[in-house]
C-alpha atoms as a PDB file:
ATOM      1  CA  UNK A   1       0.000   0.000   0.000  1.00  0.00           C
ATOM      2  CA  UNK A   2       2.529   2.116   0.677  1.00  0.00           C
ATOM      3  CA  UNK A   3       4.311   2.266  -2.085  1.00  0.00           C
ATOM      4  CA  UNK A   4       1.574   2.885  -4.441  1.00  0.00           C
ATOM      5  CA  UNK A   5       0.370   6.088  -2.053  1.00  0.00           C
ATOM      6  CA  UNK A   6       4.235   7.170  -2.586  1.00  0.00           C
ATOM      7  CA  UNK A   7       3.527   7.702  -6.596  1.00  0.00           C
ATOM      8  CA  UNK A   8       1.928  10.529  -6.128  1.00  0.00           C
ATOM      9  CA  UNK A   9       4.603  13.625  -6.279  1.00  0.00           C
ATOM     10  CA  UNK A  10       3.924  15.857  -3.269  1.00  0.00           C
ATOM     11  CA  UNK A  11       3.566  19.649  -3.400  1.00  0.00           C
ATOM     12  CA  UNK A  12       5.279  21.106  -0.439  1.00  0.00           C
ATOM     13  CA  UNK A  13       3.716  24.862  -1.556  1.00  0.00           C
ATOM     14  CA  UNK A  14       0.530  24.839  -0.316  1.00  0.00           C
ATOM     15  CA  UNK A  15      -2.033  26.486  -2.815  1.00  0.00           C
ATOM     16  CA  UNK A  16      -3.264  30.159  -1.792  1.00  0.00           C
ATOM     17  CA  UNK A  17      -6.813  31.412  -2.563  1.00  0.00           C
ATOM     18  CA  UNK A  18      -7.055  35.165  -2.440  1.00  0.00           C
ATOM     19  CA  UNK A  19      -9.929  36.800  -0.557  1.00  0.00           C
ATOM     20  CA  UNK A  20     -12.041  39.434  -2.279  1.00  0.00           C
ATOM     21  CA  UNK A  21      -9.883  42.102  -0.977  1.00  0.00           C
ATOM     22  CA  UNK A  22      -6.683  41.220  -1.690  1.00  0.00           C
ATOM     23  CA  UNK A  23      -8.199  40.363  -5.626  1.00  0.00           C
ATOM     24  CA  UNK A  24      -9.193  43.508  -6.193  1.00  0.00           C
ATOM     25  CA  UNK A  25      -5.962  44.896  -4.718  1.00  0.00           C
ATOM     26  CA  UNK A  26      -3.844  43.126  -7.782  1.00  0.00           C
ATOM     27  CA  UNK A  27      -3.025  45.315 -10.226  1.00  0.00           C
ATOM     28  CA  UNK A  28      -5.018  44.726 -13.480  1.00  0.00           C
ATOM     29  CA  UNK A  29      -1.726  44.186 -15.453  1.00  0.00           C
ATOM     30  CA  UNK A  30      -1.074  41.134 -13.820  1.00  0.00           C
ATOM     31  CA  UNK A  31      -5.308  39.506 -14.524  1.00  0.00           C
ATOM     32  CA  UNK A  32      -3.495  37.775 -18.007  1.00  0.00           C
ATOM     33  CA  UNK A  33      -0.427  36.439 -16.146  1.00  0.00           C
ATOM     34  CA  UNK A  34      -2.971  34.918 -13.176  1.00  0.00           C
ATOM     35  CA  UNK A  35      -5.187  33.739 -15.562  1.00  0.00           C
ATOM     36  CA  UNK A  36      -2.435  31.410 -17.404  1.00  0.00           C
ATOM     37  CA  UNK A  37      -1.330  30.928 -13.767  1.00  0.00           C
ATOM     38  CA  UNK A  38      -4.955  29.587 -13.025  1.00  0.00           C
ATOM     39  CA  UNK A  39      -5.435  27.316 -15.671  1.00  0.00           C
ATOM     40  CA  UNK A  40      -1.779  25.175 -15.316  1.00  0.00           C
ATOM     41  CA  UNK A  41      -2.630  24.453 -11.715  1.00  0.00           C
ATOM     42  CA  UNK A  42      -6.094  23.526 -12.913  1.00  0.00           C
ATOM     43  CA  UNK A  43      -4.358  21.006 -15.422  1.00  0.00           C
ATOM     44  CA  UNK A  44      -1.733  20.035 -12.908  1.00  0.00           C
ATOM     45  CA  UNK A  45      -4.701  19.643 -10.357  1.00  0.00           C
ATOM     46  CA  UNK A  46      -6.617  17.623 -12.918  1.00  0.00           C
ATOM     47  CA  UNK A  47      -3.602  15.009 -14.050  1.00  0.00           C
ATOM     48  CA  UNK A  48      -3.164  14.702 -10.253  1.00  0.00           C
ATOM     49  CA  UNK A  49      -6.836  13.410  -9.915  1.00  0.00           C
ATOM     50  CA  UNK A  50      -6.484  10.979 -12.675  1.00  0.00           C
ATOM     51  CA  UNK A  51      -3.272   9.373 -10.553  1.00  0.00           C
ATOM     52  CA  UNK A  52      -5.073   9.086  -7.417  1.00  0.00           C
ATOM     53  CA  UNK A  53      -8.277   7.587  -9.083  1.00  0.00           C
ATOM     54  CA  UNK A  54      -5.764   5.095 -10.615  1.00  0.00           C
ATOM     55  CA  UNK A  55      -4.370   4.093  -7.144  1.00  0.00           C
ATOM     56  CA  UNK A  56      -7.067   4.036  -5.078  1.00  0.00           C
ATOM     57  CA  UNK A  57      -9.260   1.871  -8.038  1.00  0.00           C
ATOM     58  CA  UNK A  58      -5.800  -0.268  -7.683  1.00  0.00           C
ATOM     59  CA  UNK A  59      -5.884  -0.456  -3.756  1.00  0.00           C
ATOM     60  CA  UNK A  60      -9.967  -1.411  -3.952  1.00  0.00           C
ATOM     61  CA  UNK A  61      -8.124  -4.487  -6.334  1.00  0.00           C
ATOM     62  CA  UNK A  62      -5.726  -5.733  -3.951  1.00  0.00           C
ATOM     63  CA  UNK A  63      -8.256  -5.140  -0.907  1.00  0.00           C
ATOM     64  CA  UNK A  64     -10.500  -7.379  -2.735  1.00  0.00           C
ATOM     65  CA  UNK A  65      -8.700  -9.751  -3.812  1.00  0.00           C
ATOM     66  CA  UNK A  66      -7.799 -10.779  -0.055  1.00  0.00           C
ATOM     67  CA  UNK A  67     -10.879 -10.991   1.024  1.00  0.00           C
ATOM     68  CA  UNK A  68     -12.171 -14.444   1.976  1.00  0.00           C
ATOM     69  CA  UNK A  69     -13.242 -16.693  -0.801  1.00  0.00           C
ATOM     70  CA  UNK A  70     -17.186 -16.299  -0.552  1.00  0.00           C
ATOM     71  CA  UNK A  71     -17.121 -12.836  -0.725  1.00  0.00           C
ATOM     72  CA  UNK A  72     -14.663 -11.994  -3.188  1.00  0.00           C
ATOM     73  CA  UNK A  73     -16.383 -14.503  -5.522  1.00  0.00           C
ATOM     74  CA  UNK A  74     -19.429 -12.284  -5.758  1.00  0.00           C
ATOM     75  CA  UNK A  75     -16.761  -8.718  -6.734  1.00  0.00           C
ATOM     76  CA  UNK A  76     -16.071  -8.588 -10.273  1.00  0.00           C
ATOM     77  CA  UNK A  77     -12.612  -7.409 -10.613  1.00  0.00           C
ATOM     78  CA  UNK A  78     -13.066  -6.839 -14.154  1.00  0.00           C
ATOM     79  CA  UNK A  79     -12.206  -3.371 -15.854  1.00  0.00           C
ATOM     80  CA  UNK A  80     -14.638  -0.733 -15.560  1.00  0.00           C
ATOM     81  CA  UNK A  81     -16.598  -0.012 -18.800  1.00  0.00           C
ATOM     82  CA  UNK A  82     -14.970   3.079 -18.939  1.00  0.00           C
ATOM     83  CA  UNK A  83     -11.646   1.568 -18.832  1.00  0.00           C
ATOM     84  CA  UNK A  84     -12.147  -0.656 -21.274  1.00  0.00           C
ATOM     85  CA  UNK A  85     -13.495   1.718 -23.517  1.00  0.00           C
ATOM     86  CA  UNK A  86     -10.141   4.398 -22.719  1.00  0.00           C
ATOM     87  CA  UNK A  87      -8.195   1.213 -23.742  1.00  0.00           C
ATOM     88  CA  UNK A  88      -9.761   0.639 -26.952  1.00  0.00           C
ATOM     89  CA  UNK A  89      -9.814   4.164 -28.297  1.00  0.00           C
ATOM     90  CA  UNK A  90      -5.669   4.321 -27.121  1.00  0.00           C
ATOM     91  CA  UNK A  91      -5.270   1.092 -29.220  1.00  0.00           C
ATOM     92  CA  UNK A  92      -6.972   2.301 -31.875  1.00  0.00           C
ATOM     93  CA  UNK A  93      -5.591   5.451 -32.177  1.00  0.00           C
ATOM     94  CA  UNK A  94      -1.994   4.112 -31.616  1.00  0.00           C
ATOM     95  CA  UNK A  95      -2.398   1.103 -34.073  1.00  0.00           C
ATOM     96  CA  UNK A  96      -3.904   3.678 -36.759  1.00  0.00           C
ATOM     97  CA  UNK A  97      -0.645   6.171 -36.074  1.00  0.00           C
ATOM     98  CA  UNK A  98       1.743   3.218 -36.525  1.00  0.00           C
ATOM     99  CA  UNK A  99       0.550   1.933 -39.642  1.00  0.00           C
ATOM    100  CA  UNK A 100       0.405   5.466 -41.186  1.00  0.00           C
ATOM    101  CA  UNK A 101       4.362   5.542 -41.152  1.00  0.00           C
ATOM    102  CA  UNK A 102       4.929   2.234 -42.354  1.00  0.00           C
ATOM    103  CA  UNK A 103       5.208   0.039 -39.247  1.00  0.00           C
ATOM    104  CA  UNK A 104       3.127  -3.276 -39.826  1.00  0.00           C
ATOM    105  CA  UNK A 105       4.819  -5.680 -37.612  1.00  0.00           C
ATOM    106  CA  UNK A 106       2.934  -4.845 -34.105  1.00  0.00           C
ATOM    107  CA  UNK A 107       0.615  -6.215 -31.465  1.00  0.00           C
ATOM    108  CA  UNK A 108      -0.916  -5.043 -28.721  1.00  0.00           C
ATOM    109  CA  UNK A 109      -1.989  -7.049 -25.471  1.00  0.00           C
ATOM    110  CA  UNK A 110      -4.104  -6.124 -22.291  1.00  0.00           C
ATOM    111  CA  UNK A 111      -3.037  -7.436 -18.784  1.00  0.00           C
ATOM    112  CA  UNK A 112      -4.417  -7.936 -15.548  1.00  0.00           C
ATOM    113  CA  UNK A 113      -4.726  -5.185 -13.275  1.00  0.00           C
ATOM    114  CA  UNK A 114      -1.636  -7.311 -10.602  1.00  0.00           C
ATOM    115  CA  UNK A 115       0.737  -7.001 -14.051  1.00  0.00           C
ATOM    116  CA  UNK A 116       3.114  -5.268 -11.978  1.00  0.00           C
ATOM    117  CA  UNK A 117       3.066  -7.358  -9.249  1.00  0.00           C
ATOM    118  CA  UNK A 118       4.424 -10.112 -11.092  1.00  0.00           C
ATOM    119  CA  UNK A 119       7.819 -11.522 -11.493  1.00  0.00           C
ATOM    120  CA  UNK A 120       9.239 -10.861 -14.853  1.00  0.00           C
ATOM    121  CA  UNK A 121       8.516 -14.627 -15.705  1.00  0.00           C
ATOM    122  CA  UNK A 122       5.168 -14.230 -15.366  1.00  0.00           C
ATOM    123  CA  UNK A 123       4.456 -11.001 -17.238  1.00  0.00           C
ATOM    124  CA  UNK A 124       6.667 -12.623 -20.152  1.00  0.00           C
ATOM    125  CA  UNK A 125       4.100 -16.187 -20.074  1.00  0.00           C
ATOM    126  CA  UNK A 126       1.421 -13.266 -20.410  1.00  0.00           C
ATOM    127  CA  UNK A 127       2.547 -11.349 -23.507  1.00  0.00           C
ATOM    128  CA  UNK A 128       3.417 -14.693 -24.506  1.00  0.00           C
ATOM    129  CA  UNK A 129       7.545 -12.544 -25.153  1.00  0.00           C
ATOM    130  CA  UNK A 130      10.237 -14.805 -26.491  1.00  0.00           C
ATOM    131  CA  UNK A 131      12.426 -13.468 -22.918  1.00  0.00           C
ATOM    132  CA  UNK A 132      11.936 -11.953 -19.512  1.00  0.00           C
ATOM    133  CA  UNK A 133      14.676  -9.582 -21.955  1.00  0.00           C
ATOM    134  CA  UNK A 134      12.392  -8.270 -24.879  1.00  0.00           C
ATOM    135  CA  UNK A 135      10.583  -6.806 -21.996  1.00  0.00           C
ATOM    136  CA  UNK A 136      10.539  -3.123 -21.998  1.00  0.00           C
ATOM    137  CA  UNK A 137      10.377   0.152 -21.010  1.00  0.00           C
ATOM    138  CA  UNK A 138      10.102   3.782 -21.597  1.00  0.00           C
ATOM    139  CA  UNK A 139      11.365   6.516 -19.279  1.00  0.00           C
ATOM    140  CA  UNK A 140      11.098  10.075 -19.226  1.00  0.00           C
ATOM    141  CA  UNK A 141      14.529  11.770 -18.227  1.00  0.00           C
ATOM    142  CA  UNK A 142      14.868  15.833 -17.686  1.00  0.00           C
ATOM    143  CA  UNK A 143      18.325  17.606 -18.415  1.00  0.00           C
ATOM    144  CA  UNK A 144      18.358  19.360 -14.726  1.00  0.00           C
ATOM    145  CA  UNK A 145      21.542  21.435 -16.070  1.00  0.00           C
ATOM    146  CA  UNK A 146      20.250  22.174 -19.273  1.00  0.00           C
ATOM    147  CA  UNK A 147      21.458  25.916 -20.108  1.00  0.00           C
ATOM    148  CA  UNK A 148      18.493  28.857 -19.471  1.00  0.00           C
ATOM    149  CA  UNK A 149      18.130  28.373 -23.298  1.00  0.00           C
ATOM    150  CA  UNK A 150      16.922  25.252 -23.557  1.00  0.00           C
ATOM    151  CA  UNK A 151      13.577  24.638 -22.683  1.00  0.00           C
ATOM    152  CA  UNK A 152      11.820  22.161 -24.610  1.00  0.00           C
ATOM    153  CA  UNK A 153      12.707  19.683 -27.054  1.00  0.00           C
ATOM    154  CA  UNK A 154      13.220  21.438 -30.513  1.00  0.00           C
ATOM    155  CA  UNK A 155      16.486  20.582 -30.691  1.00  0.00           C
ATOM    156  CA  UNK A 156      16.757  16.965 -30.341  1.00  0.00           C
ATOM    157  CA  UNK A 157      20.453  16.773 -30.120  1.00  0.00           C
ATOM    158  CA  UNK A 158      19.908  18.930 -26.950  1.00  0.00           C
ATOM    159  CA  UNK A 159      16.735  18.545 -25.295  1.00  0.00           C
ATOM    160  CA  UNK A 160      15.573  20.068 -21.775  1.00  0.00           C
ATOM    161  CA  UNK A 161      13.576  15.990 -22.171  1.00  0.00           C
ATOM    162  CA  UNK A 162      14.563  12.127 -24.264  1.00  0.00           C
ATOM    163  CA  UNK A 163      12.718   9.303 -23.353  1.00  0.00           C
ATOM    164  CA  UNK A 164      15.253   6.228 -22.938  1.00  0.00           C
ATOM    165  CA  UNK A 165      13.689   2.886 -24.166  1.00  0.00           C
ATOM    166  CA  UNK A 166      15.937   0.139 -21.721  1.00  0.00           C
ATOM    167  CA  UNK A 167      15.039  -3.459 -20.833  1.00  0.00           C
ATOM    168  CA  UNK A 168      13.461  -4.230 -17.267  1.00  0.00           C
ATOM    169  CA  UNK A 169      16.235  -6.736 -16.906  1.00  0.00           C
ATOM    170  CA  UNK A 170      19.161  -4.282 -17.610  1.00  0.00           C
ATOM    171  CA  UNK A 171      20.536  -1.763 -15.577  1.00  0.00           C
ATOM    172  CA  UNK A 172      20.543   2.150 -16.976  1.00  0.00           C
ATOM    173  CA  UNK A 173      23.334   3.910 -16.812  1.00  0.00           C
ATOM    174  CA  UNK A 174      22.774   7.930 -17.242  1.00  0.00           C
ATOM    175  CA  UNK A 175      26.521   8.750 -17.943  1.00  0.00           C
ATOM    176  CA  UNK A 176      26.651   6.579 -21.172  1.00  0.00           C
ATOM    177  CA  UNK A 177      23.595   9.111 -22.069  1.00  0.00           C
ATOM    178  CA  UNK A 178      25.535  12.238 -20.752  1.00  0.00           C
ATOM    179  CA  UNK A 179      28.930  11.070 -22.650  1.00  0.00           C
ATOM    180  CA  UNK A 180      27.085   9.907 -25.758  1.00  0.00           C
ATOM    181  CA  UNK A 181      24.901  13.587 -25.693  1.00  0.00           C
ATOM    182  CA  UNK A 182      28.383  15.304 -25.272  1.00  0.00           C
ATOM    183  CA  UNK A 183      30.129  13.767 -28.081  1.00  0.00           C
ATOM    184  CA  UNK A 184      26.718  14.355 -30.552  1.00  0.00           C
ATOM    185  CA  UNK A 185      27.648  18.121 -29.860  1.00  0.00           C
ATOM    186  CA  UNK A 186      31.445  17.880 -30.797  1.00  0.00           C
ATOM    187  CA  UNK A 187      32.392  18.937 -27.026  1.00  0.00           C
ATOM    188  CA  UNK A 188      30.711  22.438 -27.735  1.00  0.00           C
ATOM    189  CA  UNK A 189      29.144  22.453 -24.500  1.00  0.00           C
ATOM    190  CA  UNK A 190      30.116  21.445 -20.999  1.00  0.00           C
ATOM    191  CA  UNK A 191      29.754  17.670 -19.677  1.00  0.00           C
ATOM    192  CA  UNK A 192      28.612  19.357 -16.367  1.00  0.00           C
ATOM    193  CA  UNK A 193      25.693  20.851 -19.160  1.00  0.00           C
ATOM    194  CA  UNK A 194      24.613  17.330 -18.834  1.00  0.00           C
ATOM    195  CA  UNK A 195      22.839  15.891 -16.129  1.00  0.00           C
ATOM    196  CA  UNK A 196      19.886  13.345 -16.850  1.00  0.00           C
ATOM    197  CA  UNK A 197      17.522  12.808 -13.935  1.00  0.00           C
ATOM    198  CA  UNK A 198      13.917  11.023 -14.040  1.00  0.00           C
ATOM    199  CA  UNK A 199      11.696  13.750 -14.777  1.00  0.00           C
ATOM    200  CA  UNK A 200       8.449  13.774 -11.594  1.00  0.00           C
ATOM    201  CA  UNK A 201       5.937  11.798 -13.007  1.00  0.00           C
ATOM    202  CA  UNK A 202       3.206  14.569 -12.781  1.00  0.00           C
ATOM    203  CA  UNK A 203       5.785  16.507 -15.896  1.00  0.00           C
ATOM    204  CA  UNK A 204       6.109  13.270 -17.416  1.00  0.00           C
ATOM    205  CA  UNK A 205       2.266  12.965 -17.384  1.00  0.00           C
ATOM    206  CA  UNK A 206       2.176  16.099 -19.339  1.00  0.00           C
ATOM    207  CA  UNK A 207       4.904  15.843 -22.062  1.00  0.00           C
ATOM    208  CA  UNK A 208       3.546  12.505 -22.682  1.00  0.00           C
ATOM    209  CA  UNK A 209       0.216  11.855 -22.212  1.00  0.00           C
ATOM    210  CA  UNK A 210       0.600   8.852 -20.678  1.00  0.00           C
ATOM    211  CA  UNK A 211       0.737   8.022 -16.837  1.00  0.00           C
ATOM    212  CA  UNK A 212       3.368   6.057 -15.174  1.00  0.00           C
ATOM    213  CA  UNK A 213       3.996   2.358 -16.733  1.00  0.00           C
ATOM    214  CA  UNK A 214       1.857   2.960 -19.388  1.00  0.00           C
ATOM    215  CA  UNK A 215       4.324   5.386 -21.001  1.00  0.00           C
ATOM    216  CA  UNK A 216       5.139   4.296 -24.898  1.00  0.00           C
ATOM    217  CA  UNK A 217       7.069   6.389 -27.577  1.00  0.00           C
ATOM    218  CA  UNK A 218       4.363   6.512 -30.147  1.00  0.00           C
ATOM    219  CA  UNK A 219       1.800   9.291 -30.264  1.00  0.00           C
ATOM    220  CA  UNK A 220       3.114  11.571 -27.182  1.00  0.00           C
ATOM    221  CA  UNK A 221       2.105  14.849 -26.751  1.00  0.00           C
ATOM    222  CA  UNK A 222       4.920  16.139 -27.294  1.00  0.00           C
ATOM    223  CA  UNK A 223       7.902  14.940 -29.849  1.00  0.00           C
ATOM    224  CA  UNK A 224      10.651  13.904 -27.293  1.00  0.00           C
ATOM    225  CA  UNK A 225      13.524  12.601 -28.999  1.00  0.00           C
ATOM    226  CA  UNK A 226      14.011   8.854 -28.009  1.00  0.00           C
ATOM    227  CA  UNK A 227      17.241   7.072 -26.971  1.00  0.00           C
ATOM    228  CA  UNK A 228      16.986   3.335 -27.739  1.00  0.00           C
ATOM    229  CA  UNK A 229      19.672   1.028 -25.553  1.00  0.00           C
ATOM    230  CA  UNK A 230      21.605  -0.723 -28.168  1.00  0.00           C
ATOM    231  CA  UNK A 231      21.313  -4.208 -26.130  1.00  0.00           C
ATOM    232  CA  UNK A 232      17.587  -4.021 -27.289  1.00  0.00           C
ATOM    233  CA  UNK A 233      18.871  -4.270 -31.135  1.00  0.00           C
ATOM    234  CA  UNK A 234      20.784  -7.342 -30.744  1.00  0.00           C
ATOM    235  CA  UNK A 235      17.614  -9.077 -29.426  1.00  0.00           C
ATOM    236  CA  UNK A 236      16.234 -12.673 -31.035  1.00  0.00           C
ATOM    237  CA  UNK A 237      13.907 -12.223 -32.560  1.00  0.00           C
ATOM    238  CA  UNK A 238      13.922  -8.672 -33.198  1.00  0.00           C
ATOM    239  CA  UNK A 239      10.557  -8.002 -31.596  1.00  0.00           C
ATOM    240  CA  UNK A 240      10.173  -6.604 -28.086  1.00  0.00           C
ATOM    241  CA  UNK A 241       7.610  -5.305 -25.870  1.00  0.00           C
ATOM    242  CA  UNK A 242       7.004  -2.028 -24.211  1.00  0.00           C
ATOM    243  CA  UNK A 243       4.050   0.151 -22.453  1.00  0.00           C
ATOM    244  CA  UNK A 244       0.659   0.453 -24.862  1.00  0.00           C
ATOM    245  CA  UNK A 245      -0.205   4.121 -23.647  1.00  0.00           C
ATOM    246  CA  UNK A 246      -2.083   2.641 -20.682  1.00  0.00           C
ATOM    247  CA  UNK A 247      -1.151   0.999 -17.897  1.00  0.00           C
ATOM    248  CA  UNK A 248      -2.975  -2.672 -18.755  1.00  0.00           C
ATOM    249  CA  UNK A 249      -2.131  -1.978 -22.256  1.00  0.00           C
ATOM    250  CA  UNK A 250       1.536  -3.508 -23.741  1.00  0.00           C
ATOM    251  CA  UNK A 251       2.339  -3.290 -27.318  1.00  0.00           C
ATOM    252  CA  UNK A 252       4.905  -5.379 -28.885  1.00  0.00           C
ATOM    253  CA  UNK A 253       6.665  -4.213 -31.911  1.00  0.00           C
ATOM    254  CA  UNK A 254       9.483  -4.955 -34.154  1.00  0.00           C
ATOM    255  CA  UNK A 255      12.403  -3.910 -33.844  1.00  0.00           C
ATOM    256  CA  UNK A 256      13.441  -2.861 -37.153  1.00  0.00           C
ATOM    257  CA  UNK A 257      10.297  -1.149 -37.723  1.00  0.00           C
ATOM    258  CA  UNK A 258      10.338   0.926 -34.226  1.00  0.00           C
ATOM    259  CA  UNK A 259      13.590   2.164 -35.407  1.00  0.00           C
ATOM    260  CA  UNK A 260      12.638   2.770 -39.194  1.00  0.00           C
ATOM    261  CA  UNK A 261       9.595   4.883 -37.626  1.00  0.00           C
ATOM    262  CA  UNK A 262      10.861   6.701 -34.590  1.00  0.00           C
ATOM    263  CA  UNK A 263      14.345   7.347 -35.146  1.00  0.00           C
ATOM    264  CA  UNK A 264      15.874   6.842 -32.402  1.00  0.00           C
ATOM    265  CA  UNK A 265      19.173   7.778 -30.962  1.00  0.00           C
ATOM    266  CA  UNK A 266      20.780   4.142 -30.521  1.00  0.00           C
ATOM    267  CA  UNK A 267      23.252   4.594 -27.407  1.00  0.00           C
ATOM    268  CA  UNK A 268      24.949   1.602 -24.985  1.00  0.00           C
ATOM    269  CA  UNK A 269      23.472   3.308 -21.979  1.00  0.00           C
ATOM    270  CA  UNK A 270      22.805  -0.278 -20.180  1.00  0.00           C
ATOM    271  CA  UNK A 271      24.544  -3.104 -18.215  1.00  0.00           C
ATOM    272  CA  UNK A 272      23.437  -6.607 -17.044  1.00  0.00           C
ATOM    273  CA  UNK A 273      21.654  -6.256 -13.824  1.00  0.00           C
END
């Protein structure tokens, strides 16, 4: 239980309503600026929901399924209508983006809501993988000494954000990623420039689109260059698995046609774990 209440970033800034008086007190210059204001916290408010509706829908699950076995016989554990239905129109909108640039060779699976509570055995026997190693995943990594300048991700070669695509069974290493982005800009700036962290999950929510474990590199909200670990290329068969866009949602793809379609950055940034 407690690690699934520990998802949920935690805002140490408590949030400050203003009382009639001190409104009206605020110059009018600033009414655009507080309006912007207003409506980011609203959508950081909002994603926020979504994560806790997630966890506590996922703590009903596990509460359930301890109960004893003539009452938890009679709870249907089965997704929500509305869940299934979210899952569907992610598929289909996923499955329709792939094929649109080429990529033919893909699959996607849903798995129980305990996925993650399984050993990597057992998620494999469910996506039916060829190895616990063509199992994947995507993380979202923020340049926390990025230069002023760089804010976003236009320049993929130096992004403020890359989403690294590494095997569960493999160990990241971020300074293969911080040597590799040095030597793609010919030394020009500063090694300490470099410093990849896991971005909070609430920002990776909103680059994305996608919430935690259900993060995938096709159709993000925003075009984050991707770094592929080269052990992932050298895989037999060259067809792996990685998150569907939802979090009971996996989509297995191959490998030659990820690459062929999102272009990845292909970097040794791994070691056996």
């Amino acid at each position: 239980m407690v690690d699934l209440l520990t998802r949920v970033p935690y805002d140490p800034d408590p949030i400050r309503f203003l009382t009639g008086s001190e409104e009206t007190a605020r110059p009018k210059a600033c009414s655009s600026r507080d309006s912007r204001e207003k409506e980011e916290m609203e959508g950081e408010l909002e994603d926020l929901e979504k994560i806790q509706i997630k966890i506590l829908n996922r703590i009903t699950q596990l509460e359930v399924s301890h109960l004893p076995s003539q009452f938890s016989s009679n709870v249907s554990l089965s997704p929500s209508n509305q869940e299934t239905e979210s899952q569907g129109t992610t598929q289909s909108r996923l499955s329709s983006i792939l094929r649109s640039n080429g990529v033919t060779d893909f699959l996607f699976k849903t798995v129980p809501s305990d996925y993650y509570d399984r050993p990597f055995e057992s998620r494999r026997e469910l996506l039916n993988a060829a190895s616990v190693h063509h199992l994947c995943k995507s993380i979202v990594l923020v340049n926390t000494q990025a230069p002023a300048s760089v804010i976003d991700c236009s320049d993929r070669n130096n992004s403020k954000y890359y989403v690294v695509v590494v095997q569960y069974t493999a160990r990241f290493n971020a300074d293969s990623v911080k040597n590799f982005l040095y030597m793609l800009n010919d030394g020009k700036i500063p090694k300490k420039r470099f410093n990849l962290r896991l971005a909070p999950e609430l920002e990776s929510l909103k680059l994305t689109g996608y919430e935690h474990n259900g993060v995938t590199c096709v159709g993000m909200k925003t075009d984050i260059p991707v770094i592929l670990d080269e052990a992932i290329t050298r895989l037999d068969p060259d067809f792996f698995w990685l998150g569907g866009g939802e979090i009971e949602l996996k989509l297995g793809i191959k490998t030659s046609e990820f690459i062929n379609y999102v272009k990845p950055f292909i970097v040794n940034c791994s070691s056996s774990s």
